[in-house]
PDB file of N, CA and C in Angstrom:
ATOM      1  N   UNK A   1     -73.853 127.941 -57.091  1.00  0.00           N
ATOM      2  CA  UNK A   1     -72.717 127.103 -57.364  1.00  0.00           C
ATOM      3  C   UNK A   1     -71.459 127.970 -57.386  1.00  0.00           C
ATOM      4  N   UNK A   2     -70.522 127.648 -56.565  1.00  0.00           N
ATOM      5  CA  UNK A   2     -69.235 128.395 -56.781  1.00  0.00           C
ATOM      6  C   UNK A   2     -68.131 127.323 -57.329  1.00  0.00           C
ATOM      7  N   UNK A   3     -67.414 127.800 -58.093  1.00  0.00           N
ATOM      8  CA  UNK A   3     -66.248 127.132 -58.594  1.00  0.00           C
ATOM      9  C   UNK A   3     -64.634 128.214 -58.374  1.00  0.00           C
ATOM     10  N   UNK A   4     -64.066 127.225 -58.041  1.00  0.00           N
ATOM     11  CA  UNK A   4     -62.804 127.726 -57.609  1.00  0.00           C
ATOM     12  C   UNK A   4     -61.940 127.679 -58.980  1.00  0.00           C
ATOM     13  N   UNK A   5     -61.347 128.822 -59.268  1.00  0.00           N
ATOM     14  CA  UNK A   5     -60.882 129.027 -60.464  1.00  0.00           C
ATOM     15  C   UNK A   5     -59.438 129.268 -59.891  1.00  0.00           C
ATOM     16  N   UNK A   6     -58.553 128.537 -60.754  1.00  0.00           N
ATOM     17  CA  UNK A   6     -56.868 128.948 -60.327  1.00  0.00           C
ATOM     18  C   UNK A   6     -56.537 130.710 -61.022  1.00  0.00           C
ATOM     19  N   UNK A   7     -56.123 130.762 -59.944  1.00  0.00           N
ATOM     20  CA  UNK A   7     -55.474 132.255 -59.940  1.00  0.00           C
ATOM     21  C   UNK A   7     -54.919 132.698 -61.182  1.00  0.00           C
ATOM     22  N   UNK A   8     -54.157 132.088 -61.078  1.00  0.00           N
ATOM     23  CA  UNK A   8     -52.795 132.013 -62.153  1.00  0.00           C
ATOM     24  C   UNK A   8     -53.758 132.063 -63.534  1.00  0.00           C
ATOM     25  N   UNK A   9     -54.173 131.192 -63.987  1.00  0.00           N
ATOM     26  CA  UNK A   9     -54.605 130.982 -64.907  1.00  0.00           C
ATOM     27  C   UNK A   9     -55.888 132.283 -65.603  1.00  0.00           C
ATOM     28  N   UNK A  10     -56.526 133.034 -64.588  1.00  0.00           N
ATOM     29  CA  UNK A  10     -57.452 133.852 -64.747  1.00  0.00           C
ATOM     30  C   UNK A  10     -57.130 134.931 -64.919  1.00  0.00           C
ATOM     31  N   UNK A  11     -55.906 135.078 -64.117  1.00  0.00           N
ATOM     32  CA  UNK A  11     -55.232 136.767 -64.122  1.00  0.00           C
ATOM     33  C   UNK A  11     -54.214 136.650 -65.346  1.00  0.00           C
ATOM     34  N   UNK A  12     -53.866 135.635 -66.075  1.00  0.00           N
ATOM     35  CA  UNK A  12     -53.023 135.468 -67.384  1.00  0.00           C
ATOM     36  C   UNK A  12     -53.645 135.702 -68.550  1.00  0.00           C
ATOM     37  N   UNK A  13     -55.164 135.200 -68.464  1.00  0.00           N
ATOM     38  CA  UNK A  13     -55.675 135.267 -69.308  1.00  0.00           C
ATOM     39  C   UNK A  13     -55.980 136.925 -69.724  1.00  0.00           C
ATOM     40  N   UNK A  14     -56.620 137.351 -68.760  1.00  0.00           N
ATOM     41  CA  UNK A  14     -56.642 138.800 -68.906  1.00  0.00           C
ATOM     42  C   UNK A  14     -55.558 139.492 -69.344  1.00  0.00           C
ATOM     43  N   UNK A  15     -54.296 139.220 -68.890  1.00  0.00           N
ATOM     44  CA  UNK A  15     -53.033 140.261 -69.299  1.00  0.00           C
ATOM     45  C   UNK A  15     -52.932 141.216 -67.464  1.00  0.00           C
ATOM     46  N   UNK A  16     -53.460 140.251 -66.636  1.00  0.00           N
ATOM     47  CA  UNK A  16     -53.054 141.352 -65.106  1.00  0.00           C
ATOM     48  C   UNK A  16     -52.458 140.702 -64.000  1.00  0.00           C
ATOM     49  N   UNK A  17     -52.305 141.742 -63.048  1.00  0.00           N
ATOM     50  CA  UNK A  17     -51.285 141.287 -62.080  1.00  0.00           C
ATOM     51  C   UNK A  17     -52.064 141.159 -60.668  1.00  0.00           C
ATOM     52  N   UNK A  18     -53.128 141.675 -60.481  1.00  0.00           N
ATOM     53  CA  UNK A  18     -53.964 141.510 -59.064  1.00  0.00           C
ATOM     54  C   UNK A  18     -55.425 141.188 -59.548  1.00  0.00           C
ATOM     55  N   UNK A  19     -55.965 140.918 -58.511  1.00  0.00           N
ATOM     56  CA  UNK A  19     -57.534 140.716 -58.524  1.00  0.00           C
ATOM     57  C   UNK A  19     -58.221 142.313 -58.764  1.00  0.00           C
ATOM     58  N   UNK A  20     -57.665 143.476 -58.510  1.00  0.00           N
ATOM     59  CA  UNK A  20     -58.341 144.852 -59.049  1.00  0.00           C
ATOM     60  C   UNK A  20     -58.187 144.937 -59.927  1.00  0.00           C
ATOM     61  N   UNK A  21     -57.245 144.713 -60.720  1.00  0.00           N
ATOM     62  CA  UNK A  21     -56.874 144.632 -62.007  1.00  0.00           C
ATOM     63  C   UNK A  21     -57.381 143.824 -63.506  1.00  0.00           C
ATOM     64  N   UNK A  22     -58.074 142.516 -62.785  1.00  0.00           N
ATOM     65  CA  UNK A  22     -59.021 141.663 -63.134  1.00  0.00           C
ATOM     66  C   UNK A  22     -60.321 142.875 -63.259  1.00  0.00           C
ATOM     67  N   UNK A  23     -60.712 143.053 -62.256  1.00  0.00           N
ATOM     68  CA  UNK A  23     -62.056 143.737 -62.196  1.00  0.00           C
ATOM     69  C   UNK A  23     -62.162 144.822 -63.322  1.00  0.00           C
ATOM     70  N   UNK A  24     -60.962 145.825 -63.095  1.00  0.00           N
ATOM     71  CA  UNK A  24     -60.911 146.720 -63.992  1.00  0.00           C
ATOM     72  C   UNK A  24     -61.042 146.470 -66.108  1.00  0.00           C
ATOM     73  N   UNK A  25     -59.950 145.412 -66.092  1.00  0.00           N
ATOM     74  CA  UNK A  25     -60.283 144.668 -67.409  1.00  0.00           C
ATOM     75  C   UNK A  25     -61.457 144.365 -67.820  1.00  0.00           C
ATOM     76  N   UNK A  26     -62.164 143.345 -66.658  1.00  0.00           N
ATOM     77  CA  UNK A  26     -63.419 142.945 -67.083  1.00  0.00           C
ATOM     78  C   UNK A  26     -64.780 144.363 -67.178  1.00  0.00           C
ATOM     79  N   UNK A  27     -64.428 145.108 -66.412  1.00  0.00           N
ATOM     80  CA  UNK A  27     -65.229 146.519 -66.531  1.00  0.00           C
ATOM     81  C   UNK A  27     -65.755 146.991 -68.088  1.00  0.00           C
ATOM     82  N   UNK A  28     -63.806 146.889 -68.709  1.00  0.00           N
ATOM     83  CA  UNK A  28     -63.991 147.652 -69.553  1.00  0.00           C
ATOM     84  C   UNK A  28     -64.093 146.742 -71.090  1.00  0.00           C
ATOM     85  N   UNK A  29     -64.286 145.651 -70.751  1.00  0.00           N
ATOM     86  CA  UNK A  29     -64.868 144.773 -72.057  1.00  0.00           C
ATOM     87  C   UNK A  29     -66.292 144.640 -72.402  1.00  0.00           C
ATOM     88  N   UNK A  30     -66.413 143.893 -73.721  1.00  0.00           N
ATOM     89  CA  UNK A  30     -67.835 144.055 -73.929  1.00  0.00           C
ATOM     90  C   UNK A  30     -68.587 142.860 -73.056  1.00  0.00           C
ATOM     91  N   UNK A  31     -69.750 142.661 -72.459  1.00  0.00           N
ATOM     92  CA  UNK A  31     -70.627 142.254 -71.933  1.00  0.00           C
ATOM     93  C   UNK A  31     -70.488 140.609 -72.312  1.00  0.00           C
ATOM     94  N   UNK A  32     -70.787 140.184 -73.923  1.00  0.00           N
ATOM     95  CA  UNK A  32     -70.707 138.809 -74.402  1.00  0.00           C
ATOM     96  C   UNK A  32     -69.503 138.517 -74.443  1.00  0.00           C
ATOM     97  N   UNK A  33     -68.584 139.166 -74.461  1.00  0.00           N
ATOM     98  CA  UNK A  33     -66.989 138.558 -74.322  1.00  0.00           C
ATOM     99  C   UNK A  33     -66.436 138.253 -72.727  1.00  0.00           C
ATOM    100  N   UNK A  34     -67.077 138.771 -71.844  1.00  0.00           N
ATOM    101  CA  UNK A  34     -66.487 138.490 -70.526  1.00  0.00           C
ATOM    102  C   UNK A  34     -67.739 137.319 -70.162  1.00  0.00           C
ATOM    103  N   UNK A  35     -69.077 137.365 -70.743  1.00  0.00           N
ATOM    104  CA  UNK A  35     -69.499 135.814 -70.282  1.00  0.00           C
ATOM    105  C   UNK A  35     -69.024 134.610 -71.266  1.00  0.00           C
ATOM    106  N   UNK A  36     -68.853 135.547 -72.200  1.00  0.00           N
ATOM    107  CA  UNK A  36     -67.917 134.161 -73.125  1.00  0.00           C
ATOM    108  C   UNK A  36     -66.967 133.532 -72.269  1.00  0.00           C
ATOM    109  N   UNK A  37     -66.163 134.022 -71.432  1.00  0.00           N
ATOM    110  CA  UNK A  37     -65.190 133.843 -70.823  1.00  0.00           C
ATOM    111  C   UNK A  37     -65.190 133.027 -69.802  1.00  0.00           C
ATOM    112  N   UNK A  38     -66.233 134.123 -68.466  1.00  0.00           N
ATOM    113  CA  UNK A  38     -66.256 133.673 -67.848  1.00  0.00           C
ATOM    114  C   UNK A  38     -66.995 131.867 -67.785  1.00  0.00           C
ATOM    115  N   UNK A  39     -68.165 131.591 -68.669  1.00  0.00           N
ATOM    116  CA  UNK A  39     -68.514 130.271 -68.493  1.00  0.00           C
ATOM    117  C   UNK A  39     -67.672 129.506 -68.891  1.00  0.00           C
ATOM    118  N   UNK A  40     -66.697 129.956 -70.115  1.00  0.00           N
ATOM    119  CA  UNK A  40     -65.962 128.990 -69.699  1.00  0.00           C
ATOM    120  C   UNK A  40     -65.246 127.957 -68.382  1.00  0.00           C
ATOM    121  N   UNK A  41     -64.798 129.114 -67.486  1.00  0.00           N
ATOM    122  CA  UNK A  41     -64.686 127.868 -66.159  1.00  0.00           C
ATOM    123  C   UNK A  41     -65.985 127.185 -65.521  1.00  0.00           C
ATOM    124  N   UNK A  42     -66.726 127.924 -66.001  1.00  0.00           N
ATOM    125  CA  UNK A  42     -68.289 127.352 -65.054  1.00  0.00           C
ATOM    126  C   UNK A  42     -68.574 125.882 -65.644  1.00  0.00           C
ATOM    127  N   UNK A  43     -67.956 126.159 -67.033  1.00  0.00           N
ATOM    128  CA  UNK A  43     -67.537 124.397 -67.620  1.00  0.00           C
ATOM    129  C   UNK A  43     -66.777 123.742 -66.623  1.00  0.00           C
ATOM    130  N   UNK A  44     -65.807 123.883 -66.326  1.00  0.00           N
ATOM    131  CA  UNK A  44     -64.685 122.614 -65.681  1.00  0.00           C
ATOM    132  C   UNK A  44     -65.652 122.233 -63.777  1.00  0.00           C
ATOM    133  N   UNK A  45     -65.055 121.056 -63.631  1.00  0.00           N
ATOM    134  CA  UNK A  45     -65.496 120.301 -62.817  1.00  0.00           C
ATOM    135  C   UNK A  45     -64.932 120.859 -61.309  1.00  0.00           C
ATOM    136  N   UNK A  46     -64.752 122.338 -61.244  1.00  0.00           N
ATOM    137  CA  UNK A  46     -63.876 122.227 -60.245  1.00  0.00           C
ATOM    138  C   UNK A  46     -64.763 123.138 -58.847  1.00  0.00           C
ATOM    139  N   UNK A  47     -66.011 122.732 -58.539  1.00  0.00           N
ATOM    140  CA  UNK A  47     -67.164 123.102 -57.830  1.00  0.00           C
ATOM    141  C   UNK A  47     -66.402 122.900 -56.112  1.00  0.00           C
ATOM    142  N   UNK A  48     -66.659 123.662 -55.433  1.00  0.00           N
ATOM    143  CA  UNK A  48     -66.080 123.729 -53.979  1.00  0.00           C
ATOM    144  C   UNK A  48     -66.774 124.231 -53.041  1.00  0.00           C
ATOM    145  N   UNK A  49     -66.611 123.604 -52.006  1.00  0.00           N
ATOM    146  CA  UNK A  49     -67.046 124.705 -50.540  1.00  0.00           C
ATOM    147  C   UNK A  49     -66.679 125.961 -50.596  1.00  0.00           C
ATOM    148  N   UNK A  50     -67.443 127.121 -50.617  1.00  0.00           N
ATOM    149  CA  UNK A  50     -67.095 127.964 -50.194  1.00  0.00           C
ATOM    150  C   UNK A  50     -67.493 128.847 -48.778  1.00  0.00           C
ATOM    151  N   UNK A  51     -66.881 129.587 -48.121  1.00  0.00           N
ATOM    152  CA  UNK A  51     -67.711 129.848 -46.628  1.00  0.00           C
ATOM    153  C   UNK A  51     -67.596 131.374 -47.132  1.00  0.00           C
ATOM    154  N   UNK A  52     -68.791 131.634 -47.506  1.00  0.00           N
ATOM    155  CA  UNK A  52     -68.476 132.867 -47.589  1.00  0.00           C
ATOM    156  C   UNK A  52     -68.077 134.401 -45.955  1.00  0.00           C
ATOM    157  N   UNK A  53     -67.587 133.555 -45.094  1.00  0.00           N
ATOM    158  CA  UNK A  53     -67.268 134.423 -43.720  1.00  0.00           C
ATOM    159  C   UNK A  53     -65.765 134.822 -44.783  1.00  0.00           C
ATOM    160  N   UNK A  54     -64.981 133.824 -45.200  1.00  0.00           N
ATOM    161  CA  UNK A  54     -63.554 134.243 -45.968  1.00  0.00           C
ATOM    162  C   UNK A  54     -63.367 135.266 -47.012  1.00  0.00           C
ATOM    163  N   UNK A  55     -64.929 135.728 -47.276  1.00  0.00           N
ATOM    164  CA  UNK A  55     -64.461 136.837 -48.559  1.00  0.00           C
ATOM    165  C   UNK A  55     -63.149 137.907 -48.378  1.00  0.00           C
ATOM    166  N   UNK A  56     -62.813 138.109 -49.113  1.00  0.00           N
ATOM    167  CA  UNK A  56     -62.134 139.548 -49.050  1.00  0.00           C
ATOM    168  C   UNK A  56     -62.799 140.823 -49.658  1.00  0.00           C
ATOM    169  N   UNK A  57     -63.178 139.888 -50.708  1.00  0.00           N
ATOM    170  CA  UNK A  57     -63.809 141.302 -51.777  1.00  0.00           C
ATOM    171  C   UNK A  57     -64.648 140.850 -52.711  1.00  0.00           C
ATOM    172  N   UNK A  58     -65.437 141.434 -53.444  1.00  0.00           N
ATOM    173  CA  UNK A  58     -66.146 140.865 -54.549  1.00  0.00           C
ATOM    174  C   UNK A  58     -66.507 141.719 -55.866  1.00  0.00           C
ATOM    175  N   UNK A  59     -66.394 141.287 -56.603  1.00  0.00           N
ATOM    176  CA  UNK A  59     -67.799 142.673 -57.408  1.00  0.00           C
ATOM    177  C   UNK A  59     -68.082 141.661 -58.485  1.00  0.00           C
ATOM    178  N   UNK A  60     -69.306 142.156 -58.699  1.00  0.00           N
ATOM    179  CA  UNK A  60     -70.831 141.800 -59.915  1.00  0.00           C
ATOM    180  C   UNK A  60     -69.853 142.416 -61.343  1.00  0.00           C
ATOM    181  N   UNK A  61     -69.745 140.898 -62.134  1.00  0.00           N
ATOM    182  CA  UNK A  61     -70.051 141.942 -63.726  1.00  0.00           C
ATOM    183  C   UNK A  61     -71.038 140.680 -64.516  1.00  0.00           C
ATOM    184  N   UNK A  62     -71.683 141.472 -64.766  1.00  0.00           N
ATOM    185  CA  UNK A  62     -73.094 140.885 -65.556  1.00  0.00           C
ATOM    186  C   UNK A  62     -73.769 139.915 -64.628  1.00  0.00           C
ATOM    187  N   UNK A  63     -73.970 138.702 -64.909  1.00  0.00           N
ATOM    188  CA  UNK A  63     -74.714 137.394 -64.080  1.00  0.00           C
ATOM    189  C   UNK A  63     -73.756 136.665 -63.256  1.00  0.00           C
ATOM    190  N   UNK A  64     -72.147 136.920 -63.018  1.00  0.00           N
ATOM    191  CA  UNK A  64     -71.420 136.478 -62.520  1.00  0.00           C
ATOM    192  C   UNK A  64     -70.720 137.352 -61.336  1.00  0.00           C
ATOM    193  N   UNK A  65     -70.491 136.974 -60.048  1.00  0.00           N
ATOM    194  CA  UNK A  65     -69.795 137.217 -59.009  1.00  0.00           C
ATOM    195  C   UNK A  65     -68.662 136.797 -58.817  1.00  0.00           C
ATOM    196  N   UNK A  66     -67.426 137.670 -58.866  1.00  0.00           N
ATOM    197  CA  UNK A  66     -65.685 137.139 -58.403  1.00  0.00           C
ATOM    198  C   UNK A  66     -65.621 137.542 -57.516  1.00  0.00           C
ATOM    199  N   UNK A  67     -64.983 136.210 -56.411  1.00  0.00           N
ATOM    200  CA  UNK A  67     -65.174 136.504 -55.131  1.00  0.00           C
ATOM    201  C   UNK A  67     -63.270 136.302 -54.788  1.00  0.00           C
ATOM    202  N   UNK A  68     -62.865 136.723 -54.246  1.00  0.00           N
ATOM    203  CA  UNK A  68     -61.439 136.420 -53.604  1.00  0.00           C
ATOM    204  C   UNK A  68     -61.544 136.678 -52.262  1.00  0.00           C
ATOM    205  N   UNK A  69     -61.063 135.248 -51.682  1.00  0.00           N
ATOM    206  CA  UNK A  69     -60.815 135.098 -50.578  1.00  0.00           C
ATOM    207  C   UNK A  69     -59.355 135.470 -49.524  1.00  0.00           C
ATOM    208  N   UNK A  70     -59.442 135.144 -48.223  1.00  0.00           N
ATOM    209  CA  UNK A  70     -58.210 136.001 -47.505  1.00  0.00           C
ATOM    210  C   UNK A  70     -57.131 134.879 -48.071  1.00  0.00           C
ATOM    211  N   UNK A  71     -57.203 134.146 -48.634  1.00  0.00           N
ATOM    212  CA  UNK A  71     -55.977 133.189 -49.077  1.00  0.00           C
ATOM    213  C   UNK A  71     -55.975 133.096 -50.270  1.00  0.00           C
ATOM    214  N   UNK A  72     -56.170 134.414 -51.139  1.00  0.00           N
ATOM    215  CA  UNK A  72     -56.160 134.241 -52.479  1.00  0.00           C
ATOM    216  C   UNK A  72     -56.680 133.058 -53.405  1.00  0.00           C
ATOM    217  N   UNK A  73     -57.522 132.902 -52.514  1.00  0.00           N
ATOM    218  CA  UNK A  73     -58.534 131.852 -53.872  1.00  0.00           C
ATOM    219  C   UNK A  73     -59.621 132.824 -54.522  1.00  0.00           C
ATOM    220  N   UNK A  74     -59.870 132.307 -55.933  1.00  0.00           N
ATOM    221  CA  UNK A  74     -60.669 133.257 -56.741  1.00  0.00           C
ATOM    222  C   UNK A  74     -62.026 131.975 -57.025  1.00  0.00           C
ATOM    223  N   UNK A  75     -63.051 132.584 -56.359  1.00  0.00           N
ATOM    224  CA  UNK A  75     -63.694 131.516 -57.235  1.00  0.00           C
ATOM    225  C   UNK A  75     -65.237 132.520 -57.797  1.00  0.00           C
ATOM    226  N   UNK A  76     -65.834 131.844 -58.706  1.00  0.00           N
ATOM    227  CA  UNK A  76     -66.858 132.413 -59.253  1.00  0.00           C
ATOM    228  C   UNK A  76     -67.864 132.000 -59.210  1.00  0.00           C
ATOM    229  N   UNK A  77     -69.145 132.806 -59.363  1.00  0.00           N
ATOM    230  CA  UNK A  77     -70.328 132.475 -58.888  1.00  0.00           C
ATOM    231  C   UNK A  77     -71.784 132.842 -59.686  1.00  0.00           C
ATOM    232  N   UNK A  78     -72.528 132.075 -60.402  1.00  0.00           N
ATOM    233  CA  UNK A  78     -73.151 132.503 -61.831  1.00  0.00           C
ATOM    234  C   UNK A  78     -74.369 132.371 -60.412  1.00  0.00           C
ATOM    235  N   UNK A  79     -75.336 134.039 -60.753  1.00  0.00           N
ATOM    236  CA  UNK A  79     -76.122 134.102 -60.218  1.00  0.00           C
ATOM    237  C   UNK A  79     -77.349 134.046 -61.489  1.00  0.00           C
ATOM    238  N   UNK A  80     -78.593 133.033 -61.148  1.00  0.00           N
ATOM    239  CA  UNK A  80     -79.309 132.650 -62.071  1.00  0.00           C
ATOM    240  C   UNK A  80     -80.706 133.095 -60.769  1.00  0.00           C
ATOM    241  N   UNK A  81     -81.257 133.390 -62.056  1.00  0.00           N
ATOM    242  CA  UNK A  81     -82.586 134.329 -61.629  1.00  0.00           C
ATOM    243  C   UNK A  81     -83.933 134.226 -62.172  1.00  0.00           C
ATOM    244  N   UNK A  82     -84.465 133.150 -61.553  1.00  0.00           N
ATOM    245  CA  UNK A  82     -85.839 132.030 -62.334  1.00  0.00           C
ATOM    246  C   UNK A  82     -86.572 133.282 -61.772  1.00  0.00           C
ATOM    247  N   UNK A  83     -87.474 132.790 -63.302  1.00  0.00           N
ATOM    248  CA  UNK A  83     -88.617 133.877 -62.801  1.00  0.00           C
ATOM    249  C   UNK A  83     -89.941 133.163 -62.544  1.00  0.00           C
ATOM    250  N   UNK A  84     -90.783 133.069 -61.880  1.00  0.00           N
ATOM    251  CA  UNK A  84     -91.998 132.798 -61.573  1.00  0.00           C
ATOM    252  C   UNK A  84     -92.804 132.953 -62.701  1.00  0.00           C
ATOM    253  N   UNK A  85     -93.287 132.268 -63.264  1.00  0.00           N
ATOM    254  CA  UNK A  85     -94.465 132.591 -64.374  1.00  0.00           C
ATOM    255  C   UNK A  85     -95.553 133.101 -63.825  1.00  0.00           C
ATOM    256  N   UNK A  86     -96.013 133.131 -62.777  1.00  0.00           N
ATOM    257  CA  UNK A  86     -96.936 133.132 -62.339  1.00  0.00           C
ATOM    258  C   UNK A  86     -97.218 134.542 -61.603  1.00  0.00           C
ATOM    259  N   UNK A  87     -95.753 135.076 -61.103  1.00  0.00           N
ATOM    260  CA  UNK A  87     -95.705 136.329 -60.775  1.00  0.00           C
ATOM    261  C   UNK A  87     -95.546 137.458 -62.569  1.00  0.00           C
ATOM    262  N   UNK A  88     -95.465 137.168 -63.191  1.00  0.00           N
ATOM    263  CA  UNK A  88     -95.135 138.194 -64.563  1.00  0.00           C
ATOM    264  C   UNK A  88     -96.167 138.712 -65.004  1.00  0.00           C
ATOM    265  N   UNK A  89     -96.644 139.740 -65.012  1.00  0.00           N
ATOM    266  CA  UNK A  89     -97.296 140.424 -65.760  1.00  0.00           C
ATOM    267  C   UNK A  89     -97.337 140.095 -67.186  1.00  0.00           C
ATOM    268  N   UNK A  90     -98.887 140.028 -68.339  1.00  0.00           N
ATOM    269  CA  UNK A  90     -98.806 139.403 -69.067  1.00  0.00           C
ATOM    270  C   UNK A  90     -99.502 140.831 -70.275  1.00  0.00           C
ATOM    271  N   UNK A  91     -98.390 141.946 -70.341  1.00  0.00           N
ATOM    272  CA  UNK A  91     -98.577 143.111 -71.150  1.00  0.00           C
ATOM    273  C   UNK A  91     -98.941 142.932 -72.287  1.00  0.00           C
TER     274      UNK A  91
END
């Protein structure tokens, strides 16, 4: 699921001025405070096409992917990771 998150609103929240700058913030926070955060938008209704041929850039922090595109859209991407019961070892 990707959701398109307004720019404006994401890079304010942080206190920054570019999408590296985002990254860097979120780097250096603690782990439950940037998914605190981030699900918050994974709340709002604002789910979109995305093609991922448009990336520009991306990077991983924790279970979530920020992706910015060549037209400055930011959208995010909660990677969820079912596990097979059936494959788990039962130590």
């Amino acid at each position: 699921m990707f959701v398109n998150i307004d720019k404006n609103i994401i890079l304010n929240i942080f206190g920054v001025d570019t999408f590296y700058g985002l990254e860097k913030v979120l780097d250096s926070m603690s782990p439950s405070l940037v998914e605190y955060h981030l699900s918050n938008f994974l709340d709002s209704d604002n789910s979109s096409y995305f093609d991922k041929k448009n990336i520009e850039t991306t990077f991983n922090i924790g279970d979530y992917n920020l992706h910015i595109d060549y037209n400055d859209n930011i959208f995010i991407e909660l990677n969820k990771t079912e596990e097979n019961s059936q494959t788990l070892t039962f130590w």
